[in-house]
PDB file of N, CA and C in Angstrom:
ATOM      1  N   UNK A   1      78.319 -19.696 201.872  1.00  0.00           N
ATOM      2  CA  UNK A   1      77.133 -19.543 202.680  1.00  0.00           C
ATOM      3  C   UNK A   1      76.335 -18.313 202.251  1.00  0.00           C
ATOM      4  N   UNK A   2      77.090 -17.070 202.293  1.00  0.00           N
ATOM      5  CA  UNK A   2      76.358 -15.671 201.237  1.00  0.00           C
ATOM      6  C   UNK A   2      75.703 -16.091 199.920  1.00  0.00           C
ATOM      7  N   UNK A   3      76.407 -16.956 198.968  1.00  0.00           N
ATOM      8  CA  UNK A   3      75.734 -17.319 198.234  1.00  0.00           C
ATOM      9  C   UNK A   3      74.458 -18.321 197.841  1.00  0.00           C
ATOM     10  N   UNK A   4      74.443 -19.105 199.141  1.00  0.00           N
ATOM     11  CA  UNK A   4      73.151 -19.652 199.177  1.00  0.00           C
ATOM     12  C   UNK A   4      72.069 -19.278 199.770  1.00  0.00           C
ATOM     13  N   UNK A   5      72.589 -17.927 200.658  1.00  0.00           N
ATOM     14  CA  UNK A   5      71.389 -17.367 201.049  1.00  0.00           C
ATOM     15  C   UNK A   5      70.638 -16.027 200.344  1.00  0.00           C
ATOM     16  N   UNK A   6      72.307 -15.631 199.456  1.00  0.00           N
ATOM     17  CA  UNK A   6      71.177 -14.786 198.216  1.00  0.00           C
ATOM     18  C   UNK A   6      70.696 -15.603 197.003  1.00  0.00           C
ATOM     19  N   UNK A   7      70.992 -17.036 197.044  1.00  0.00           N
ATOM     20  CA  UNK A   7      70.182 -17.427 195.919  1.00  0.00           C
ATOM     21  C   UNK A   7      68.466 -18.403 196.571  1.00  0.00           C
ATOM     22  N   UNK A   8      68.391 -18.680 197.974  1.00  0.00           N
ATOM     23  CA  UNK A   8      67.373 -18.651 198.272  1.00  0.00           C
ATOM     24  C   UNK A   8      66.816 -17.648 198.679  1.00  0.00           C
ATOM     25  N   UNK A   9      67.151 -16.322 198.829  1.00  0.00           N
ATOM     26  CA  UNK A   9      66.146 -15.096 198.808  1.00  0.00           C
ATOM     27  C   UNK A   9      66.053 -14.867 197.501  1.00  0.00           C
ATOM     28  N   UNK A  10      66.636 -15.222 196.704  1.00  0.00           N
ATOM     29  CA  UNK A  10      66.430 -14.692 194.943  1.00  0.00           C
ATOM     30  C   UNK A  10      65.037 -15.611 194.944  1.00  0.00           C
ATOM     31  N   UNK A  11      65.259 -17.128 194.827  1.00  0.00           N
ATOM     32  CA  UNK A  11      64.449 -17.975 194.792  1.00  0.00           C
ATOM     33  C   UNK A  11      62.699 -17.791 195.127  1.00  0.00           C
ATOM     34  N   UNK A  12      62.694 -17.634 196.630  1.00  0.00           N
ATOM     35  CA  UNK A  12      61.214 -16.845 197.123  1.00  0.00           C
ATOM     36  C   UNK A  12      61.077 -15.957 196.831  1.00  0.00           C
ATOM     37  N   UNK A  13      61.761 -14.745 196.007  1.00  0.00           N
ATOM     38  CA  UNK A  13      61.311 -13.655 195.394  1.00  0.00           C
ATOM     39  C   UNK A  13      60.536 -13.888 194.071  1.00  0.00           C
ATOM     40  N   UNK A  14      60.944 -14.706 193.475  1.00  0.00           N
ATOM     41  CA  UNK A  14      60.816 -15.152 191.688  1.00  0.00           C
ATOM     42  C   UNK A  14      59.300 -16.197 192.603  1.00  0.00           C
ATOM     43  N   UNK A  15      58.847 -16.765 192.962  1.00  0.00           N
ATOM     44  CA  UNK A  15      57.817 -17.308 193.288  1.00  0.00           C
ATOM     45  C   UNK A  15      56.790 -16.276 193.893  1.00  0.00           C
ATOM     46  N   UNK A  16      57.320 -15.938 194.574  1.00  0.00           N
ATOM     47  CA  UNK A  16      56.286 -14.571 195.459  1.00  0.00           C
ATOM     48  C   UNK A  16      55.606 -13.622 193.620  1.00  0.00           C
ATOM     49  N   UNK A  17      56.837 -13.485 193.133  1.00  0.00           N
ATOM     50  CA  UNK A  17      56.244 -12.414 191.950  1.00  0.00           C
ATOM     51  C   UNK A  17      54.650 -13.698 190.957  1.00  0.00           C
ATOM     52  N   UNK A  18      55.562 -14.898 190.806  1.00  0.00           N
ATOM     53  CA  UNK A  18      54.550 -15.735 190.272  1.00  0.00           C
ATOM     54  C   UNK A  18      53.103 -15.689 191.049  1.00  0.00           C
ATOM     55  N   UNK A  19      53.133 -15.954 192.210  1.00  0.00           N
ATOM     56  CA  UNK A  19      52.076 -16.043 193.084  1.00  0.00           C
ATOM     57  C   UNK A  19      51.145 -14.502 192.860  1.00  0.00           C
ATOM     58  N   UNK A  20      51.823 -13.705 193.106  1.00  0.00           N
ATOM     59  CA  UNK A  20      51.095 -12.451 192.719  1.00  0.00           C
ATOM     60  C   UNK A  20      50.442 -12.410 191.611  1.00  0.00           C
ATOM     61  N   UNK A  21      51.143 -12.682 190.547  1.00  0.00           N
ATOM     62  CA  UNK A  21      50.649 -12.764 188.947  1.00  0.00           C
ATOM     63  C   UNK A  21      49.353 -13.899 188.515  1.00  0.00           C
ATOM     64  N   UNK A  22      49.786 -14.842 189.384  1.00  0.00           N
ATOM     65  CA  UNK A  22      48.174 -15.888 189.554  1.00  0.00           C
ATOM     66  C   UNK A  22      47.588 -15.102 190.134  1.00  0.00           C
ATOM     67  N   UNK A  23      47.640 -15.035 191.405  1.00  0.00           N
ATOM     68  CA  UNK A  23      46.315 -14.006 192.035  1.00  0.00           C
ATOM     69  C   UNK A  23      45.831 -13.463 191.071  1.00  0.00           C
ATOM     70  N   UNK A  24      46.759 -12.344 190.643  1.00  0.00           N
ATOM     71  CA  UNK A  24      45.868 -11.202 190.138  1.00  0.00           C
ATOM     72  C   UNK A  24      44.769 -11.467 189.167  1.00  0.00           C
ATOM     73  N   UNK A  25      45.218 -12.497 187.806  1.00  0.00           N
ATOM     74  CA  UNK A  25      44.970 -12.904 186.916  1.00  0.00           C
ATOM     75  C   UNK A  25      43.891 -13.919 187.366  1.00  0.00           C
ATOM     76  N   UNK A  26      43.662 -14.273 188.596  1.00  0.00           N
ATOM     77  CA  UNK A  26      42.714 -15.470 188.661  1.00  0.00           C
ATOM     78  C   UNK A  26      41.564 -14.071 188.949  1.00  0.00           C
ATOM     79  N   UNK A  27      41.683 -13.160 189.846  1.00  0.00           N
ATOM     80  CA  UNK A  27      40.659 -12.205 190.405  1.00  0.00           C
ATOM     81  C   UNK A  27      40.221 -11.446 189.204  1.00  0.00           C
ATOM     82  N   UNK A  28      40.737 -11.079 188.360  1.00  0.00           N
ATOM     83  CA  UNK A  28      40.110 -10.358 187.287  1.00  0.00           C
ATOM     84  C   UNK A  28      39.621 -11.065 185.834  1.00  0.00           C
ATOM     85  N   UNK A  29      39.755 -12.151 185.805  1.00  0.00           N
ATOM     86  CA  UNK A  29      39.115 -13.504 185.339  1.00  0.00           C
ATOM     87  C   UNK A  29      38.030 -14.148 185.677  1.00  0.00           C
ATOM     88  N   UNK A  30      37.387 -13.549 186.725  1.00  0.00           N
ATOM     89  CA  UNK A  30      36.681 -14.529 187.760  1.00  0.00           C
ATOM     90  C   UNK A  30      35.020 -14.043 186.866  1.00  0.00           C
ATOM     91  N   UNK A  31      33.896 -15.148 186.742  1.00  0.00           N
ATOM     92  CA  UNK A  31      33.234 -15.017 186.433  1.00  0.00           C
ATOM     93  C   UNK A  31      32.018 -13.979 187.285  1.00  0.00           C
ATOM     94  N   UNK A  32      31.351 -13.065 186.493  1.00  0.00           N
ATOM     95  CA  UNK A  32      30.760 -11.938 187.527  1.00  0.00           C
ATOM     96  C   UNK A  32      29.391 -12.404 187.741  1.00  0.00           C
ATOM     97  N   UNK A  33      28.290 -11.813 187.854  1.00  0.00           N
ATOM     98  CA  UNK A  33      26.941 -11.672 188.359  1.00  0.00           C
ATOM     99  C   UNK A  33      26.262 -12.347 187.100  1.00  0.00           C
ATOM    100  N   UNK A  34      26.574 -11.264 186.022  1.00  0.00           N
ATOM    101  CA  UNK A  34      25.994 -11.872 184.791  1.00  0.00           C
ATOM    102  C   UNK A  34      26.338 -12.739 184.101  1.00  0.00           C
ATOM    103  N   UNK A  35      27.532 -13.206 184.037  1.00  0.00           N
ATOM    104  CA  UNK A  35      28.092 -14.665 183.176  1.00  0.00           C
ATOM    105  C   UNK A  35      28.460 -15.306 184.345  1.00  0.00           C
ATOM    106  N   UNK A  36      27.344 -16.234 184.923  1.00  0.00           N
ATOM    107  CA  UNK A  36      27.437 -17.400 185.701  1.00  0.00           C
ATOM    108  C   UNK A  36      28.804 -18.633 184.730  1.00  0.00           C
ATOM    109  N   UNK A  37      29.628 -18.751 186.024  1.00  0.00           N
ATOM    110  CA  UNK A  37      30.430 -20.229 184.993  1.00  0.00           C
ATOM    111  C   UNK A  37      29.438 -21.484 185.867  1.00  0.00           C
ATOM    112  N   UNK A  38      29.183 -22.259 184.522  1.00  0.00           N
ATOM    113  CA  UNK A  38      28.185 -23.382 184.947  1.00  0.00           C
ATOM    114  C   UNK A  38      29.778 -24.423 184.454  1.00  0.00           C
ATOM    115  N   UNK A  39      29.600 -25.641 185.362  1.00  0.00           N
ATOM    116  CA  UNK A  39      30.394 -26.803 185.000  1.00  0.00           C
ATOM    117  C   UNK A  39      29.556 -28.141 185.209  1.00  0.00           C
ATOM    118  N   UNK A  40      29.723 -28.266 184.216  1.00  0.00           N
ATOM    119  CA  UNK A  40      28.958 -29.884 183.838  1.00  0.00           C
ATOM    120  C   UNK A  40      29.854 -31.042 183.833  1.00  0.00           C
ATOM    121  N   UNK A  41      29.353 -31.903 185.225  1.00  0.00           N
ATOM    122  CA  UNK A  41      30.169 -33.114 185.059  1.00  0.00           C
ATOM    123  C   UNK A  41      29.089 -34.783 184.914  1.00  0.00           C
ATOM    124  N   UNK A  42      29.515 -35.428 184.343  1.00  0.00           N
ATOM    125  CA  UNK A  42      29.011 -36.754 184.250  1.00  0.00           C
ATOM    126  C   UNK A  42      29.599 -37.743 184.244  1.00  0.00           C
ATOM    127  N   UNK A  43      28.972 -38.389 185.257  1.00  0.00           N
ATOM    128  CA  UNK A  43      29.559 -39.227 186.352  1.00  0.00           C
ATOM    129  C   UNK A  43      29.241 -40.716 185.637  1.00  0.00           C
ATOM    130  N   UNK A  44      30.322 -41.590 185.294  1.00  0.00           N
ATOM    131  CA  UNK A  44      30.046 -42.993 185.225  1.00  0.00           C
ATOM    132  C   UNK A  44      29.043 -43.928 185.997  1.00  0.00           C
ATOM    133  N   UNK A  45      28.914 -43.610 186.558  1.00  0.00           N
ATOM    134  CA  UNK A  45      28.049 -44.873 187.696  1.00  0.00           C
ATOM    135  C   UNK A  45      27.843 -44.310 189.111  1.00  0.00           C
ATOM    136  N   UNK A  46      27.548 -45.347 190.142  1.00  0.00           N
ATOM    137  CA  UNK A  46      27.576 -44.780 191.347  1.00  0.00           C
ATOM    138  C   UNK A  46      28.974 -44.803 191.724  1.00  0.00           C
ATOM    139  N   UNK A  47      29.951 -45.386 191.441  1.00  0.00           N
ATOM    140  CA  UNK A  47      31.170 -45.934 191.878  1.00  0.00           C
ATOM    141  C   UNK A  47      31.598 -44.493 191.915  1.00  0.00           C
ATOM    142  N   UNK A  48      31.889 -43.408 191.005  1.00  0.00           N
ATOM    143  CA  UNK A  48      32.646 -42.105 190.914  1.00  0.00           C
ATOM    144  C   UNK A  48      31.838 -40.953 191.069  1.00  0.00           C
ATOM    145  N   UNK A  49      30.509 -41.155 191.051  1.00  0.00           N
ATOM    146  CA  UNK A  49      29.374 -40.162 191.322  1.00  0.00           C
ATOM    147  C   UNK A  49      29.624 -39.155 192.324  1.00  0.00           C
ATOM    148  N   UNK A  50      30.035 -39.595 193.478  1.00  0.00           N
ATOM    149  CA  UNK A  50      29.906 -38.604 194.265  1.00  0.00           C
ATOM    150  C   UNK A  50      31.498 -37.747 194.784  1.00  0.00           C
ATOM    151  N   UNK A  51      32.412 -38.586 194.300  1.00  0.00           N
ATOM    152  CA  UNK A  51      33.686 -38.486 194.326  1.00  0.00           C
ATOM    153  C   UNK A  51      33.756 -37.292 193.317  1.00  0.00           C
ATOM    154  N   UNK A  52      33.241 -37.573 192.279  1.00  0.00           N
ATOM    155  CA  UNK A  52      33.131 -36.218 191.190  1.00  0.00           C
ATOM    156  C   UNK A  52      32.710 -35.483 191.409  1.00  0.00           C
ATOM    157  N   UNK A  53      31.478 -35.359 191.623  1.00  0.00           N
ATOM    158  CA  UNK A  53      30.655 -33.858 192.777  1.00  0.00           C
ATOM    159  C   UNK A  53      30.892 -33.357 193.462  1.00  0.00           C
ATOM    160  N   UNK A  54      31.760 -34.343 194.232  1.00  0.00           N
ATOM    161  CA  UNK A  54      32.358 -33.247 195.501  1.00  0.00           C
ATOM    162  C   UNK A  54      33.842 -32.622 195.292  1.00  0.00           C
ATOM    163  N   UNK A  55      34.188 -33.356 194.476  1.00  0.00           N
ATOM    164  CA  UNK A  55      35.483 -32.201 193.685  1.00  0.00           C
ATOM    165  C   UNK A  55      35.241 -31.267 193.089  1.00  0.00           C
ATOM    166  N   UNK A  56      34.242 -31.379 191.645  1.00  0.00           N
ATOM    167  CA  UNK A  56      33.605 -30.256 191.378  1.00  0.00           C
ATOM    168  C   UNK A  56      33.222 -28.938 191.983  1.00  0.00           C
ATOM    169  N   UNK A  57      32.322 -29.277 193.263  1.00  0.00           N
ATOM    170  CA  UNK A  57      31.352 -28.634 194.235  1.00  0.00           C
ATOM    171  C   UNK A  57      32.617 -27.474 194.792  1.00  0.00           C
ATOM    172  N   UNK A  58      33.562 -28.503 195.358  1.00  0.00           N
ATOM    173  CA  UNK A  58      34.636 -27.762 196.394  1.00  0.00           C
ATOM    174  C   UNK A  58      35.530 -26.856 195.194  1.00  0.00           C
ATOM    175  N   UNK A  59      36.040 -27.322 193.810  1.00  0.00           N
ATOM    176  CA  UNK A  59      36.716 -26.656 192.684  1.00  0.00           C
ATOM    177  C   UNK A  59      35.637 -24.958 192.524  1.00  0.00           C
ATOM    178  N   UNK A  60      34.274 -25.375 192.449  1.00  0.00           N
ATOM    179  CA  UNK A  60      33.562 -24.211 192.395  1.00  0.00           C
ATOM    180  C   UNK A  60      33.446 -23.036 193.877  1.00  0.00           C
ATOM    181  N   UNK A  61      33.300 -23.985 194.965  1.00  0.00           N
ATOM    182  CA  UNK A  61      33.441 -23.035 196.419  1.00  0.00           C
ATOM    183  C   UNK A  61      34.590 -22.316 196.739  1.00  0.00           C
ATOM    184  N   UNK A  62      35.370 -23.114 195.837  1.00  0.00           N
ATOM    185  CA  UNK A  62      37.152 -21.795 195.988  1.00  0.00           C
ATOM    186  C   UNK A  62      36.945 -20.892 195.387  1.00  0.00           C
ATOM    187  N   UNK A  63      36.552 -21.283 194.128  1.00  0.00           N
ATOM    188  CA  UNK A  63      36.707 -19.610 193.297  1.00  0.00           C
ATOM    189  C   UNK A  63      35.663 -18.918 193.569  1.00  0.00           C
ATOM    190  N   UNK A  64      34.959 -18.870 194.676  1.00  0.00           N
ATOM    191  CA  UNK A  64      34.004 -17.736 194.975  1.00  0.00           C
ATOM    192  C   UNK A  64      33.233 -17.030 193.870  1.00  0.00           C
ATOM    193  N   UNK A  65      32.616 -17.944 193.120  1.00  0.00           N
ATOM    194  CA  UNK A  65      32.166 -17.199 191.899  1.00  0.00           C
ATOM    195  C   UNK A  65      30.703 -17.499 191.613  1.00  0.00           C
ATOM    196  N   UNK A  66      29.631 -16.576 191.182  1.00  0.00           N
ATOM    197  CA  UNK A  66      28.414 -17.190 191.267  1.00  0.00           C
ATOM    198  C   UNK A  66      28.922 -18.391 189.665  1.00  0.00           C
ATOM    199  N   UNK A  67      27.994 -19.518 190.637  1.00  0.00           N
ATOM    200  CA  UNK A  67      28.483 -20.348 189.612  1.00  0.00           C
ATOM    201  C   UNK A  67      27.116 -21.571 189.919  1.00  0.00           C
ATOM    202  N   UNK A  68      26.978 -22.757 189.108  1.00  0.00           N
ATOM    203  CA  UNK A  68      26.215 -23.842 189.160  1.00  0.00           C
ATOM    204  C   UNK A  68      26.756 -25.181 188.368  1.00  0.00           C
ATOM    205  N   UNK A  69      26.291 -26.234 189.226  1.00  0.00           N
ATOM    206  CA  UNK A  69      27.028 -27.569 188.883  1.00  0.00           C
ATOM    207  C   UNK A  69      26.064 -28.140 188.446  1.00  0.00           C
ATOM    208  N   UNK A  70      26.123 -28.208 186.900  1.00  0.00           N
ATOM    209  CA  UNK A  70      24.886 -29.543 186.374  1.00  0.00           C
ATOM    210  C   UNK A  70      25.619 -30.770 186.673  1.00  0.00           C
ATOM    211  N   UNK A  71      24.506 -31.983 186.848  1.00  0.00           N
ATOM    212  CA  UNK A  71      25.503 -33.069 186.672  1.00  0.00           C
ATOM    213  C   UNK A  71      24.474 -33.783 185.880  1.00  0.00           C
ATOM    214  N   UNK A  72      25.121 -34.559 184.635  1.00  0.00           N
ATOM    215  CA  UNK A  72      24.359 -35.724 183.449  1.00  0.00           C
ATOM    216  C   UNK A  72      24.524 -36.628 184.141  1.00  0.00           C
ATOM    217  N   UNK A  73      23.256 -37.975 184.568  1.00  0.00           N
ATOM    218  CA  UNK A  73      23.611 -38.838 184.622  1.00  0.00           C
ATOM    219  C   UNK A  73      22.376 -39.393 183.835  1.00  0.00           C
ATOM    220  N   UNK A  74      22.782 -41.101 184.100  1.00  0.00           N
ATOM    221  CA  UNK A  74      21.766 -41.969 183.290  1.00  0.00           C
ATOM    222  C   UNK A  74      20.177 -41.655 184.091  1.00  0.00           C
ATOM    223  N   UNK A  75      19.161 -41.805 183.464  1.00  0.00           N
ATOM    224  CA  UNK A  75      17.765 -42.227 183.712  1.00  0.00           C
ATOM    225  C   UNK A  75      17.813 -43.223 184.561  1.00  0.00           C
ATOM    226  N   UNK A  76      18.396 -44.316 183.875  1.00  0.00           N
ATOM    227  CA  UNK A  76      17.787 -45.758 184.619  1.00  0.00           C
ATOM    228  C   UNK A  76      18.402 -46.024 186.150  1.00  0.00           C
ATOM    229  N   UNK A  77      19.843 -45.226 186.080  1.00  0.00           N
ATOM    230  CA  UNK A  77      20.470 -45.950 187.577  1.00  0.00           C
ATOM    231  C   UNK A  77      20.010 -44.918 188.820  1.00  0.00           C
ATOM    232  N   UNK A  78      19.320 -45.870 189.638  1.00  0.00           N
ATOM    233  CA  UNK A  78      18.627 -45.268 190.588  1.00  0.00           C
ATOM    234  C   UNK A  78      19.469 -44.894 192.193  1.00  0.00           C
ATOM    235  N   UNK A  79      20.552 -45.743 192.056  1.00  0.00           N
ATOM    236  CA  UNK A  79      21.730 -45.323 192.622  1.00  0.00           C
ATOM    237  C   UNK A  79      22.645 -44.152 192.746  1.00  0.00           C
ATOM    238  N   UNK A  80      22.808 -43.544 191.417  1.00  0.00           N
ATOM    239  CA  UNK A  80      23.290 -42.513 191.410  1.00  0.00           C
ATOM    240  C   UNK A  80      22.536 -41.271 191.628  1.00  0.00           C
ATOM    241  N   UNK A  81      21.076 -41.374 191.085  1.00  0.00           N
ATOM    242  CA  UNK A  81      19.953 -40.347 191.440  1.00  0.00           C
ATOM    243  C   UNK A  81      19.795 -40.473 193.050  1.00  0.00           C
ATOM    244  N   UNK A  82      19.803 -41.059 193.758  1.00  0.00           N
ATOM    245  CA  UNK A  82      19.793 -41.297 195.056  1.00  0.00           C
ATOM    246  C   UNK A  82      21.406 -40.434 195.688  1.00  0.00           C
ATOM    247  N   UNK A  83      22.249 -40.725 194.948  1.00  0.00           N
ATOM    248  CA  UNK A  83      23.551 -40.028 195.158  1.00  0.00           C
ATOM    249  C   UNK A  83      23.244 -38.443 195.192  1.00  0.00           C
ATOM    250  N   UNK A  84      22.577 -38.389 194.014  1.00  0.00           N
ATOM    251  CA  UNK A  84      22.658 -36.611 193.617  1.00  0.00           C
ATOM    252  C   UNK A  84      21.805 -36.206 193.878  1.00  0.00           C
ATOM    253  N   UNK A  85      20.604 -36.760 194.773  1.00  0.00           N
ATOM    254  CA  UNK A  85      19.721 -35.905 195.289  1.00  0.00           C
ATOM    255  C   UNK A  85      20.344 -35.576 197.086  1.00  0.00           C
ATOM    256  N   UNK A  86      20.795 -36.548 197.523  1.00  0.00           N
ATOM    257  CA  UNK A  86      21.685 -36.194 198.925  1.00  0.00           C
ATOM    258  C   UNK A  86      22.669 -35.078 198.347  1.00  0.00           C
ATOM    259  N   UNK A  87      23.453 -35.401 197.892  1.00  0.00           N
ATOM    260  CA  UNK A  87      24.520 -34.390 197.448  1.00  0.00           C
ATOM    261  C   UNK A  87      23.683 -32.423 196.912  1.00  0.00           C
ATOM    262  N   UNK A  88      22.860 -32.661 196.641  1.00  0.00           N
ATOM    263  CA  UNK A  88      22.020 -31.365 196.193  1.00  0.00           C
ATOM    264  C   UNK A  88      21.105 -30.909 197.327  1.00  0.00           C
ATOM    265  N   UNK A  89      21.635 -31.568 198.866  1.00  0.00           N
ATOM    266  CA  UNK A  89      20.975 -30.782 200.018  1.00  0.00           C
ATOM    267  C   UNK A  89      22.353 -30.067 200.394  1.00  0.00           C
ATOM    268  N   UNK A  90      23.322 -30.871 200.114  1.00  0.00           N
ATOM    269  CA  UNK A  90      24.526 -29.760 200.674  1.00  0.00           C
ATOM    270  C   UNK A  90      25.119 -29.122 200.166  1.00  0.00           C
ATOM    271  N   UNK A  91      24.656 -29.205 198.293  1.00  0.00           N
ATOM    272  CA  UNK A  91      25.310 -28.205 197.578  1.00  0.00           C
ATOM    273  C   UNK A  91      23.916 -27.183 196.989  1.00  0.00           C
ATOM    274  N   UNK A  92      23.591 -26.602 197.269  1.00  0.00           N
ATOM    275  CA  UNK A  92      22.113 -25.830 196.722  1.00  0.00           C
ATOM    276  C   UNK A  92      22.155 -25.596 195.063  1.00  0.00           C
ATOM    277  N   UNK A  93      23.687 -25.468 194.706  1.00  0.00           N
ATOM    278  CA  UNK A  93      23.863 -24.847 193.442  1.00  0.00           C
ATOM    279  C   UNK A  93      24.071 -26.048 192.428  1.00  0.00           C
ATOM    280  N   UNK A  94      24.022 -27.424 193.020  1.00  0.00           N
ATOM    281  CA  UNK A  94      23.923 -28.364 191.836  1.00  0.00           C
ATOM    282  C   UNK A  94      22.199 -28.488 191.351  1.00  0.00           C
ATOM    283  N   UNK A  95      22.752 -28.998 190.507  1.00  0.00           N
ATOM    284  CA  UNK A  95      21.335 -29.017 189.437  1.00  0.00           C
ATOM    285  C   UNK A  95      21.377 -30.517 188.413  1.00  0.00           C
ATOM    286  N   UNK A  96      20.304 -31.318 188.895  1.00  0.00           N
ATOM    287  CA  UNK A  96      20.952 -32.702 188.155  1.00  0.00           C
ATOM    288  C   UNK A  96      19.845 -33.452 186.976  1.00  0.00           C
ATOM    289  N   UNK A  97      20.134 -33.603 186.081  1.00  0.00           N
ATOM    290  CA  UNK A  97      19.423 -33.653 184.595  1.00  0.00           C
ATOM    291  C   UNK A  97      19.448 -35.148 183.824  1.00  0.00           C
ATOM    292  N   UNK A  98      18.987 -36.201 183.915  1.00  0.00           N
ATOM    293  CA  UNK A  98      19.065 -37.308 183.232  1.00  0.00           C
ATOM    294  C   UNK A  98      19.736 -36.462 181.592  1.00  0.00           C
ATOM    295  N   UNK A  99      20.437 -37.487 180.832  1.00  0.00           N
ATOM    296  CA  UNK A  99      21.054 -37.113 179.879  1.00  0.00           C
ATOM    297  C   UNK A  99      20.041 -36.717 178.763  1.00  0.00           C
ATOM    298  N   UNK A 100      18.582 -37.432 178.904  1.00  0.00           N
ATOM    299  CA  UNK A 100      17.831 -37.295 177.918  1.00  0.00           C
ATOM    300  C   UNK A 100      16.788 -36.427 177.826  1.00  0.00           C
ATOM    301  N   UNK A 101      16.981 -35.932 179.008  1.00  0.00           N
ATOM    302  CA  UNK A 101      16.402 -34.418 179.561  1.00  0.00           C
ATOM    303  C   UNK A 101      16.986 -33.222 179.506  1.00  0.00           C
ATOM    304  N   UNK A 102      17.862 -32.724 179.444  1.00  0.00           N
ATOM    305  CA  UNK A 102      18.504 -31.903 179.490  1.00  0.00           C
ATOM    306  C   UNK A 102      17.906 -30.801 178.715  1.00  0.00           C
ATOM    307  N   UNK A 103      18.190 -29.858 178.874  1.00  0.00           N
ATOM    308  CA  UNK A 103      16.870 -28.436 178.877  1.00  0.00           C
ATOM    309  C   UNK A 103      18.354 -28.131 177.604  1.00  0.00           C
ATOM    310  N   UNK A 104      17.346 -26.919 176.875  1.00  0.00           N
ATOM    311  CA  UNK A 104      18.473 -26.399 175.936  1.00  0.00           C
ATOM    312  C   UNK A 104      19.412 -25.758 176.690  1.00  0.00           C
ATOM    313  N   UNK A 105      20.957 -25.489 176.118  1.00  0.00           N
ATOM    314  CA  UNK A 105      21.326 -24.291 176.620  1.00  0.00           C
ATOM    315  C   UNK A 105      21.074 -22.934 177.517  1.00  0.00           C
ATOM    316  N   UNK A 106      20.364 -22.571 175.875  1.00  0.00           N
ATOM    317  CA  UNK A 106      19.673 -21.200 176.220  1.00  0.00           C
ATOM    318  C   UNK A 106      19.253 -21.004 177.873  1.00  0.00           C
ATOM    319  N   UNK A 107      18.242 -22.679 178.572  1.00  0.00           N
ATOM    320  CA  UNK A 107      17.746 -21.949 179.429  1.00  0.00           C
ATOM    321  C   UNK A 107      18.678 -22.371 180.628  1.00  0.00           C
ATOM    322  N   UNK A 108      19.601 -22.873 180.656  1.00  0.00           N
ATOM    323  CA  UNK A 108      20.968 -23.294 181.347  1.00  0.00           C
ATOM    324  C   UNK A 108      21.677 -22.123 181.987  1.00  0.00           C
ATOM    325  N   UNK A 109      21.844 -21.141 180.854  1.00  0.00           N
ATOM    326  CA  UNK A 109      23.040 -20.270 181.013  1.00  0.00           C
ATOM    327  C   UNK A 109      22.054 -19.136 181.419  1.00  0.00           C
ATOM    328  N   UNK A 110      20.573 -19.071 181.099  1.00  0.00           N
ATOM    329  CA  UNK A 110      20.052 -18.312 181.332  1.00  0.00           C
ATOM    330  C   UNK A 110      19.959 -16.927 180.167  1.00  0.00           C
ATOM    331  N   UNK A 111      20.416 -16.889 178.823  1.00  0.00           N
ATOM    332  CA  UNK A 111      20.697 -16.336 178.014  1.00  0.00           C
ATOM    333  C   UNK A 111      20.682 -16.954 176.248  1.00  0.00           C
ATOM    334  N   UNK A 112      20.944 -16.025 175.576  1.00  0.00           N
ATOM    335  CA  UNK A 112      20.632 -16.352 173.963  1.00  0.00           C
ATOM    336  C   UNK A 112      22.406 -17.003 174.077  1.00  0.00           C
ATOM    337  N   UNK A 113      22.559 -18.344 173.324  1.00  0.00           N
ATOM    338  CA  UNK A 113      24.092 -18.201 173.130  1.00  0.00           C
ATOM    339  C   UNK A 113      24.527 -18.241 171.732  1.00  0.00           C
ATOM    340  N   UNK A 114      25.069 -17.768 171.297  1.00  0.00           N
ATOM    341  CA  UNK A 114      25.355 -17.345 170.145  1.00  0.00           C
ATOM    342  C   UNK A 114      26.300 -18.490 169.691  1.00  0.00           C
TER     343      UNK A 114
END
């Protein structure tokens, strides 16, 4: 019985240290003021459109990071533009670009990219 209760306090110790070591490493990783992380997703159809956005959206609202969600979709399907213009009242920080539009880089990231 001693021994299973110092090998489950060993146990939550060796996780607690892991957990710390993510933290830390996620907080001093985290994208700052000036290097916005932008994530670009493109969505098949209407079928996964919004299912993708809102994973995205919520993946970006955890890490508390100034950040922005392009999303590529087609020109022609008027379904999914109908998707991502609802979806871009409740996310302010998406930004949505037919594929054949899409602005350079440069003015994306807001910077020269090398």
């Amino acid at each position: 019985m001693k021994v299973l209760l110092i090998a489950v306090c060993g146990l939550l110790a060796v996780l607690a240290g892991v957990e710390g070591v993510r933290r830390g490493s996620f907080r001093s990783l985290r994208p700052d003021e000036q290097h916005p992380l932008i994530l670009i997703a493109a969505p098949q159809g209407p079928e996964d459109c919004e299912s993708t956005l809102r994973a995205a959206a919520q993946r970006l609202r955890w890490m508390r990071a100034p950040c922005r969600l392009v999303c590529l979709i087609d020109g022609g399907d008027w379904e999914t533009v109908q998707i991502c213009t609802l979806l871009g009242r409740e996310y302010p920080f998406l930004q949505v670009y037919a594929k054949e539009n899409l602005p350079p880089l440069e003015r994306l990231f807001g910077e020269r990219i090398v």
